[in-house]
Protein backbone atom coordinates (compact mmCIF):
# COMPACT_ATOMS: atom_id res chain seq x y z
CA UNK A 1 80.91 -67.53 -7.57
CA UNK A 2 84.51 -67.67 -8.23
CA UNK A 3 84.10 -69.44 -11.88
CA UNK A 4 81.36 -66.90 -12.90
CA UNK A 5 83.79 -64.19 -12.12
CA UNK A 6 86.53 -66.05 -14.35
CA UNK A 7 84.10 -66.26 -17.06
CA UNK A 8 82.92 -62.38 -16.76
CA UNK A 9 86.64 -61.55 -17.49
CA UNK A 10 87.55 -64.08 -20.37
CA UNK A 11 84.08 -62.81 -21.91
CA UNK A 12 85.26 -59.32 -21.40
CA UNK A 13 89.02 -59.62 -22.57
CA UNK A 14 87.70 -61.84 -25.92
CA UNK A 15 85.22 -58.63 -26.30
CA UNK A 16 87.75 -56.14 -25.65
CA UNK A 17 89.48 -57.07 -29.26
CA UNK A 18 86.38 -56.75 -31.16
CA UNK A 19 85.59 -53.15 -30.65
CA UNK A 20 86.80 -50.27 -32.29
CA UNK A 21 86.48 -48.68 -35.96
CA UNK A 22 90.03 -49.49 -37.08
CA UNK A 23 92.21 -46.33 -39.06
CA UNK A 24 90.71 -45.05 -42.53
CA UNK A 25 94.12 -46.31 -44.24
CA UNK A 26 94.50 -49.53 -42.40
CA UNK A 27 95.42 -51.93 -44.20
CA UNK A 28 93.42 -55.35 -44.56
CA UNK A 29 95.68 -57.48 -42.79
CA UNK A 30 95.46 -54.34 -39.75
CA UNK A 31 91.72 -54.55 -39.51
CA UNK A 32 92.06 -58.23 -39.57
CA UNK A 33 94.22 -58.04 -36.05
CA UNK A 34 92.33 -55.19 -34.68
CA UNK A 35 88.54 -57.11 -35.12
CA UNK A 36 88.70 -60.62 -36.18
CA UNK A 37 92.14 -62.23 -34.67
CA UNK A 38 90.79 -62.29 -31.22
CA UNK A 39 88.36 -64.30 -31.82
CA UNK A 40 89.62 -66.49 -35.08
CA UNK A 41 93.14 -66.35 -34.53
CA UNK A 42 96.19 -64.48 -35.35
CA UNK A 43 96.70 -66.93 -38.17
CA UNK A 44 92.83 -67.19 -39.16
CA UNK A 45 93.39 -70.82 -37.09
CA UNK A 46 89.96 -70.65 -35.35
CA UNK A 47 89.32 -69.96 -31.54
CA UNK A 48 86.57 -68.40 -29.96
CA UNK A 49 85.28 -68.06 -33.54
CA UNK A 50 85.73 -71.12 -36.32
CA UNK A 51 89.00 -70.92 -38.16
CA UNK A 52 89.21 -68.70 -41.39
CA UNK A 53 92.59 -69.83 -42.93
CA UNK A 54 93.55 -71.98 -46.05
CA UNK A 55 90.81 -75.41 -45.94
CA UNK A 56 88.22 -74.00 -43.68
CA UNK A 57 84.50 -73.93 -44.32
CA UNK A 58 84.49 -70.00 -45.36
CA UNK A 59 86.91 -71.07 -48.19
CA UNK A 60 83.99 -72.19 -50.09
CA UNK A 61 81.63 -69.53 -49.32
CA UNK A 62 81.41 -66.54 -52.21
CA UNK A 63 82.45 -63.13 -50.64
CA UNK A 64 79.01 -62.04 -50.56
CA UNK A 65 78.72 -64.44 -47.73
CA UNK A 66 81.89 -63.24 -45.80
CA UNK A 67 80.43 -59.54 -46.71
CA UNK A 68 77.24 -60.32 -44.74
CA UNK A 69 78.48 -62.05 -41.89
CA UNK A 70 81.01 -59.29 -41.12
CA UNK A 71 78.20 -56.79 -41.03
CA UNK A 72 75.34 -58.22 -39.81
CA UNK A 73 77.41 -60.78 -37.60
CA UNK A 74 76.48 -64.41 -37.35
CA UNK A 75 75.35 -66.68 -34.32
CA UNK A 76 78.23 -65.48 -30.90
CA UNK A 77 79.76 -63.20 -33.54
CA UNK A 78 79.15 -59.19 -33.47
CA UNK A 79 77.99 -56.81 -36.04
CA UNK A 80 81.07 -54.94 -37.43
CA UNK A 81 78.50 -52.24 -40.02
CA UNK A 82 79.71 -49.93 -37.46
CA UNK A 83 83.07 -50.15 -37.78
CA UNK A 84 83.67 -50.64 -41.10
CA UNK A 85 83.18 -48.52 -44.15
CA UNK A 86 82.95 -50.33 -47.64
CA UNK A 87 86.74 -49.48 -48.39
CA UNK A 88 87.49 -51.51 -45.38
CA UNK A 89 85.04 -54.05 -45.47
CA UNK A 90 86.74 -54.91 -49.14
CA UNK A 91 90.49 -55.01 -47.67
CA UNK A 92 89.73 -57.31 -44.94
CA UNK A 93 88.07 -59.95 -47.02
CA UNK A 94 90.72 -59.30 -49.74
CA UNK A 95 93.18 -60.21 -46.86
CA UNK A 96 90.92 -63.37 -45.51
CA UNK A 97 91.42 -64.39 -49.46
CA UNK A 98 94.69 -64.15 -49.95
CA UNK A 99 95.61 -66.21 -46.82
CA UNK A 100 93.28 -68.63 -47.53
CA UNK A 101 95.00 -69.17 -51.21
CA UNK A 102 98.22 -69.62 -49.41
């Protein structure tokens, strides 16, 4: 009983970073903390969620790819089309780009 308590609050915490509709002006980098980083890393280093950064698997992919998967979400990952607007949407995977050129 114990453990499935633990696990109801990890669950909840890694959730609790993945809500919200981030500011209208944020920048990419700022939506990036506010709705990826919990669950792929301050650093885009992986975690909950695979790693982003400089030689992982998304490097490859076109941004169409990372466009769909950040709205429609993909596998444990959630649907951010809610939270996002296509101003947004365009900053953040500007900012998974230029960190993954670095």
């Amino acid at each position: 009983m114990r453990w499935q308590s633990m696990f109801l609050v990890l669950t909840l915490l890694a959730m609790a970073g993945c809500t919200g509709r981030p500011p209208e002006g944020a920048t990419g980098e700022e939506i990036y903390l506010q709705l990826c980083s919990n669950c792929h890393g301050d650093d885009l280093g992986g975690g909950i969620g695979p790693p982003l950064g400089p030689g992982s698997n998304s490097v490859e992919q076109p941004d169409e790819f990372l466009e769909v998967t950040i709205l429609n979400g993909r596998g444990r990952m959630p649907s951010f089309q809610s939270s996002l607007n296509n101003d947004q949407l365009a900053r953040l995977i500007d900012f998974i780009r230029a960190e993954q050129a670095e």
